[in-house]
PDB file of N, CA and C in Angstrom:
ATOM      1  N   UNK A   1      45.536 283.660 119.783  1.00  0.00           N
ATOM      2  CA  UNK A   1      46.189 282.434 120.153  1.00  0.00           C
ATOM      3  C   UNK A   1      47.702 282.619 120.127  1.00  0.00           C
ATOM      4  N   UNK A   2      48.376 283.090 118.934  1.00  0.00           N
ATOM      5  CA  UNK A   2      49.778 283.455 119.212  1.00  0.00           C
ATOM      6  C   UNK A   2      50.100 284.443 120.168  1.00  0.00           C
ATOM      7  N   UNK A   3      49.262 285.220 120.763  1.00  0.00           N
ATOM      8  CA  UNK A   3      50.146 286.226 122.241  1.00  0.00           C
ATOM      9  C   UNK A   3      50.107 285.192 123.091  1.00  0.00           C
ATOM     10  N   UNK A   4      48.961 283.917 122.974  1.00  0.00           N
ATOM     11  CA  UNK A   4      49.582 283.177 124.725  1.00  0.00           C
ATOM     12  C   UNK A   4      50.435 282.270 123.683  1.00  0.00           C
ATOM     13  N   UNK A   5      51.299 281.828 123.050  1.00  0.00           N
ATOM     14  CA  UNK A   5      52.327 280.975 122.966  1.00  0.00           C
ATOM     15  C   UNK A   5      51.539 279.664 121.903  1.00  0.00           C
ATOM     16  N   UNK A   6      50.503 279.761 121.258  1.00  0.00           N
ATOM     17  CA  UNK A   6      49.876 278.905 120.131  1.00  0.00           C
ATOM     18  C   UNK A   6      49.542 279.225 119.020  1.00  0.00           C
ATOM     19  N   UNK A   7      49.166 278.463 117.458  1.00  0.00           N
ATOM     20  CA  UNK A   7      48.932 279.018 116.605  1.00  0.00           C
ATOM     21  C   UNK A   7      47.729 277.605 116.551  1.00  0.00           C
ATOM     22  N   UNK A   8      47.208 277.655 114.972  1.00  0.00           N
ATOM     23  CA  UNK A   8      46.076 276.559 114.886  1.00  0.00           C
ATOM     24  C   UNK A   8      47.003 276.862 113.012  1.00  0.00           C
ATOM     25  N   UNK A   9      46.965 275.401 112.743  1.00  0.00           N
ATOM     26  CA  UNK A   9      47.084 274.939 111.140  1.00  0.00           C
ATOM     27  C   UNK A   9      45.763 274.829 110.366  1.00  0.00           C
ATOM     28  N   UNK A  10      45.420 275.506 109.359  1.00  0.00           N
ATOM     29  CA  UNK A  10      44.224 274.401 108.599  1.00  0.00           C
ATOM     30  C   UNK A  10      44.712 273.469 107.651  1.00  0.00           C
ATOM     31  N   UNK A  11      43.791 272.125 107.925  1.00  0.00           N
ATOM     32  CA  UNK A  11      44.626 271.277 107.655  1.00  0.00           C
ATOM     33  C   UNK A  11      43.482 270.614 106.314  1.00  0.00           C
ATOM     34  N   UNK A  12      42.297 271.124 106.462  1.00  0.00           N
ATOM     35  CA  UNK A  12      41.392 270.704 105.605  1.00  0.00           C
ATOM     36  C   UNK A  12      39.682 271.439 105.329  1.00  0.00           C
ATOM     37  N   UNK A  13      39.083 271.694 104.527  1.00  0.00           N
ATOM     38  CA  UNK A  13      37.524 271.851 104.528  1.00  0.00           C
ATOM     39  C   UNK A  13      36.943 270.813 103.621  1.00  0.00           C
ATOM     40  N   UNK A  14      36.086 270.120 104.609  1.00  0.00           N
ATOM     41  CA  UNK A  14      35.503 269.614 103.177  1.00  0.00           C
ATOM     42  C   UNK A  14      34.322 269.549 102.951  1.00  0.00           C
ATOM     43  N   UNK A  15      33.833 269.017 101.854  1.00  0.00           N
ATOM     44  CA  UNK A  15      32.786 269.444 101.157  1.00  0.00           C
ATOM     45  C   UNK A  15      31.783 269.700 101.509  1.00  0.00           C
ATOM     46  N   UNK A  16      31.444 268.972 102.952  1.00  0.00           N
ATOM     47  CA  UNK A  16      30.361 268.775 103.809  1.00  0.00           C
ATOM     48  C   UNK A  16      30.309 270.329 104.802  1.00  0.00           C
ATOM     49  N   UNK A  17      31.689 271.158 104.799  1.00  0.00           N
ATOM     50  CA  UNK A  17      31.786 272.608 105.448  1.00  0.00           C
ATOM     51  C   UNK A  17      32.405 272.190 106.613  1.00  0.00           C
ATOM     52  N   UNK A  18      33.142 271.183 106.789  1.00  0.00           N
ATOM     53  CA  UNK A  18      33.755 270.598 108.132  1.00  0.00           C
ATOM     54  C   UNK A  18      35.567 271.191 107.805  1.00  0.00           C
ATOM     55  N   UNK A  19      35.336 272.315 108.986  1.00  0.00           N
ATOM     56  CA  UNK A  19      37.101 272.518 108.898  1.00  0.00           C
ATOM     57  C   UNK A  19      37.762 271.585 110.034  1.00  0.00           C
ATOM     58  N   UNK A  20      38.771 271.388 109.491  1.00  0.00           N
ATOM     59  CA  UNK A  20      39.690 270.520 110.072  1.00  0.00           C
ATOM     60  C   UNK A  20      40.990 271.447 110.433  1.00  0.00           C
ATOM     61  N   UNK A  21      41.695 271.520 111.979  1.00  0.00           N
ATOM     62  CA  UNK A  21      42.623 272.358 111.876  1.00  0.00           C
ATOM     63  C   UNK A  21      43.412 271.338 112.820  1.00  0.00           C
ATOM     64  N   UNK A  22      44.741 271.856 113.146  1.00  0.00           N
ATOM     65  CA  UNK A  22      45.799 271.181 113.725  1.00  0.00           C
ATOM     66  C   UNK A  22      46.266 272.347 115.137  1.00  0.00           C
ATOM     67  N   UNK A  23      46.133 271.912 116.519  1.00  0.00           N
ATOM     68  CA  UNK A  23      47.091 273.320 117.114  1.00  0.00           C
ATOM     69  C   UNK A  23      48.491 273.073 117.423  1.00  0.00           C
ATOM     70  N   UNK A  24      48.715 273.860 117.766  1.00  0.00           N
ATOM     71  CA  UNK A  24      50.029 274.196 117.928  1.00  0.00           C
ATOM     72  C   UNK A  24      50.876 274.906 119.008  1.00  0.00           C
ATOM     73  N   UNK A  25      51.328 274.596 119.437  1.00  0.00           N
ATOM     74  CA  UNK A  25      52.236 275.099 120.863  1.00  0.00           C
ATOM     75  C   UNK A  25      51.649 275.342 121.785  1.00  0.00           C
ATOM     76  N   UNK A  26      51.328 276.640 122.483  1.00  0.00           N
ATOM     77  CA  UNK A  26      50.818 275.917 124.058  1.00  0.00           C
ATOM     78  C   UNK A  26      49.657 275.616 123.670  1.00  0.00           C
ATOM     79  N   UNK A  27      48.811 275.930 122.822  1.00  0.00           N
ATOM     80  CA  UNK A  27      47.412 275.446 122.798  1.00  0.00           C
ATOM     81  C   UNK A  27      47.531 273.656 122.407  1.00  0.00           C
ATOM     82  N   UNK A  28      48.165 273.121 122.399  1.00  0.00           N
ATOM     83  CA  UNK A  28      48.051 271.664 122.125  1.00  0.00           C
ATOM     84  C   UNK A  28      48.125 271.316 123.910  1.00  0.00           C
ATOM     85  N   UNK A  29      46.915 270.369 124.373  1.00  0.00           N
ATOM     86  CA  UNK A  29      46.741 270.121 125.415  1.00  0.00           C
ATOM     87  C   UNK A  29      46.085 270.757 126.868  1.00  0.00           C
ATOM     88  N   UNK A  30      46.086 272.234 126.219  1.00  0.00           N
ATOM     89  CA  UNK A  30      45.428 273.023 127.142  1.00  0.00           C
ATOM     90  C   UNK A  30      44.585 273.417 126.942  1.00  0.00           C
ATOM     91  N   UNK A  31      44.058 273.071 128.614  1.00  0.00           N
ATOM     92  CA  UNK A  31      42.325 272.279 129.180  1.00  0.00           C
ATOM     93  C   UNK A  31      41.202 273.588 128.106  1.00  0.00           C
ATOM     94  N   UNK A  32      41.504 274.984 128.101  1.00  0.00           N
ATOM     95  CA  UNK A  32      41.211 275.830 127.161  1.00  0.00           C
ATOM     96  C   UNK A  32      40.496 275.875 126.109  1.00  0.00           C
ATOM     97  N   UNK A  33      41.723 274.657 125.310  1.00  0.00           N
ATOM     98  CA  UNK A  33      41.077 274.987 124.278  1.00  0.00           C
ATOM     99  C   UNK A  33      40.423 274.286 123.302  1.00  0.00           C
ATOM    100  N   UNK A  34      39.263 273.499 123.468  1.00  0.00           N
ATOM    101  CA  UNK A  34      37.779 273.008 123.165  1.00  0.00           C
ATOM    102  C   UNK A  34      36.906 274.607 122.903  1.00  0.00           C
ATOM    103  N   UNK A  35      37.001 275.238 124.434  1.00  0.00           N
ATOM    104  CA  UNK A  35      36.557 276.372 124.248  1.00  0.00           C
ATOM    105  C   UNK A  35      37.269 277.578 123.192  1.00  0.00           C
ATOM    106  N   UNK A  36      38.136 277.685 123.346  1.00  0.00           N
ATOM    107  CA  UNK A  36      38.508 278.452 121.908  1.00  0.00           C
ATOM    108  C   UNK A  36      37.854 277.791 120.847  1.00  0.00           C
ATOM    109  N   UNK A  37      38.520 276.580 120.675  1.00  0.00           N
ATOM    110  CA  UNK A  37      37.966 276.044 119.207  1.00  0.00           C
ATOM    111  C   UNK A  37      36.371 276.375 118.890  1.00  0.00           C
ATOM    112  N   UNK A  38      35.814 276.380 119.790  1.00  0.00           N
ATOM    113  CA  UNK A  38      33.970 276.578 119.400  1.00  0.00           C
ATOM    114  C   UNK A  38      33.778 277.698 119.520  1.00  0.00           C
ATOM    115  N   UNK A  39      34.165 278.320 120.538  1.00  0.00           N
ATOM    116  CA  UNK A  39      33.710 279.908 121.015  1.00  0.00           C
ATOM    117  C   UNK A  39      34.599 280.785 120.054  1.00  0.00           C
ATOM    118  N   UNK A  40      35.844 280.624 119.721  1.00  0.00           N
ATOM    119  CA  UNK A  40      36.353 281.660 119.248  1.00  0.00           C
ATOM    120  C   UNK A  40      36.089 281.364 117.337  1.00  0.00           C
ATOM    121  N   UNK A  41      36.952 279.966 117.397  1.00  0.00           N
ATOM    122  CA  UNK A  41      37.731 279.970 115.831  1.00  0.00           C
ATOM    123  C   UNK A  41      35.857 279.629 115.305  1.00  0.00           C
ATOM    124  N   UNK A  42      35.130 278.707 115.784  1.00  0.00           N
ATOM    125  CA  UNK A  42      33.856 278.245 115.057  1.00  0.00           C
ATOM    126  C   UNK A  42      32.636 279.406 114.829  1.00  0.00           C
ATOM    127  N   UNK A  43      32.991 279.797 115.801  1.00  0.00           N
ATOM    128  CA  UNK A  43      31.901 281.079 116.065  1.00  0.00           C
ATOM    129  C   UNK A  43      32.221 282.381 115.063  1.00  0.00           C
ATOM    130  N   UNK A  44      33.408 282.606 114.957  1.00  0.00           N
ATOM    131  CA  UNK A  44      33.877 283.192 113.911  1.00  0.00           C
ATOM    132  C   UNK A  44      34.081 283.423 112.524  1.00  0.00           C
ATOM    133  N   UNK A  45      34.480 281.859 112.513  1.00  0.00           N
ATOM    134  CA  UNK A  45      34.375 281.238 110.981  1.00  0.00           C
ATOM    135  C   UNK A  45      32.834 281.298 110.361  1.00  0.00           C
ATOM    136  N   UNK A  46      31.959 281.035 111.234  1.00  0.00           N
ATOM    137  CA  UNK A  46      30.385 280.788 110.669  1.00  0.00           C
ATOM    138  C   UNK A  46      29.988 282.021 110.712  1.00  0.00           C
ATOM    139  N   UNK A  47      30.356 283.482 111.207  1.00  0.00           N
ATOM    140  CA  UNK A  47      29.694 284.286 111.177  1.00  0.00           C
ATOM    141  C   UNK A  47      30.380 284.870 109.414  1.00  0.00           C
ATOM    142  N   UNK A  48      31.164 284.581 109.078  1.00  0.00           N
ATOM    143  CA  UNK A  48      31.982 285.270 108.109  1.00  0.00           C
ATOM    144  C   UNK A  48      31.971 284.427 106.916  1.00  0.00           C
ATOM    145  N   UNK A  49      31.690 282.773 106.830  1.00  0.00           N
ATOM    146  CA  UNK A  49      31.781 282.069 106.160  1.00  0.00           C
ATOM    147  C   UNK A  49      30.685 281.210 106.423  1.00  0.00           C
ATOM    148  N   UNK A  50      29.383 281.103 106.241  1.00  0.00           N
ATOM    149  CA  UNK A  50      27.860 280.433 106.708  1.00  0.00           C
ATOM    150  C   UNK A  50      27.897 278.933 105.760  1.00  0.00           C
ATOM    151  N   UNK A  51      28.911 278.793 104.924  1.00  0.00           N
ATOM    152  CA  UNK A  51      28.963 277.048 104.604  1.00  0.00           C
ATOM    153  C   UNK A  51      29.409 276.312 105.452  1.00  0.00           C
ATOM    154  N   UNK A  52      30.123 277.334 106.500  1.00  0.00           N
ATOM    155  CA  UNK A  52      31.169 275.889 107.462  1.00  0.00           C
ATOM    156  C   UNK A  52      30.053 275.853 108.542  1.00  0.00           C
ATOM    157  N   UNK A  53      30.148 273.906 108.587  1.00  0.00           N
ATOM    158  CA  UNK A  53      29.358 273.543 109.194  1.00  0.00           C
ATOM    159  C   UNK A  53      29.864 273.094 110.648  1.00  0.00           C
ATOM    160  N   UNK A  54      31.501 273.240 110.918  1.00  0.00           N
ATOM    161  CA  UNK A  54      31.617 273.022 112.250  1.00  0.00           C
ATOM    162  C   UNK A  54      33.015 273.212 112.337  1.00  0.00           C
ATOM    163  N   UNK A  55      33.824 272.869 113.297  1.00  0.00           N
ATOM    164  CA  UNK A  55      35.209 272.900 113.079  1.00  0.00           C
ATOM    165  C   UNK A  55      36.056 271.908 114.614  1.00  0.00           C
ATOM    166  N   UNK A  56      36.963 271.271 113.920  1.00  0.00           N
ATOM    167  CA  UNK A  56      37.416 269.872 114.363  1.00  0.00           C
ATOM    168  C   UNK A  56      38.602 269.747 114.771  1.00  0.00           C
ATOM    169  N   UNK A  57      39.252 269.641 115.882  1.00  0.00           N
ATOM    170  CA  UNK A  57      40.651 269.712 115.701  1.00  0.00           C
ATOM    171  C   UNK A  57      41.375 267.894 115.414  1.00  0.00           C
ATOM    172  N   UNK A  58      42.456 268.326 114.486  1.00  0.00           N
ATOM    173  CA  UNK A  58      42.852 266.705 114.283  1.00  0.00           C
ATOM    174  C   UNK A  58      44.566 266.893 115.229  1.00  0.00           C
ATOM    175  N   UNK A  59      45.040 265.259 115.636  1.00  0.00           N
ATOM    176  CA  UNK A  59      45.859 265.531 116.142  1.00  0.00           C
ATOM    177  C   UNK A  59      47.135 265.074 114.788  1.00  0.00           C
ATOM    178  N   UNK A  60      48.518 265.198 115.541  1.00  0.00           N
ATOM    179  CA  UNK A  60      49.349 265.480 114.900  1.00  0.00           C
ATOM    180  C   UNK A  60      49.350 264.318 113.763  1.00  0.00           C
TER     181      UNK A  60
END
């Protein structure tokens, strides 16, 4: 995400395994990134961390 011009904040997990993150620069608004968020950051997170139960973006 930071080589195209974005980062992602975590902004929360909670108890239930729900991450909560914030994005940041070009990724805020671009059409993209739903698909990152599931395909990359969720898909990732659950393979490495099997409590998180999903992952959410909150806005600013």
């Amino acid at each position: 995400m930071q080589d195209d011009g974005g980062d992602i904040e975590l902004v929360e997990v909670t108890d239930s395994g729900l991450v909560r993150i914030r994005l940041h620069g070009a990724c805020v608004g671009c059409p993209s990134s739903s698909m990152t968020l599931r395909i990359g950051i969720e898909q990732n997170l659950r393979e490495h961390v099997p409590e998180v139960s999903g992952v959410v973006a909150v806005e600013s």
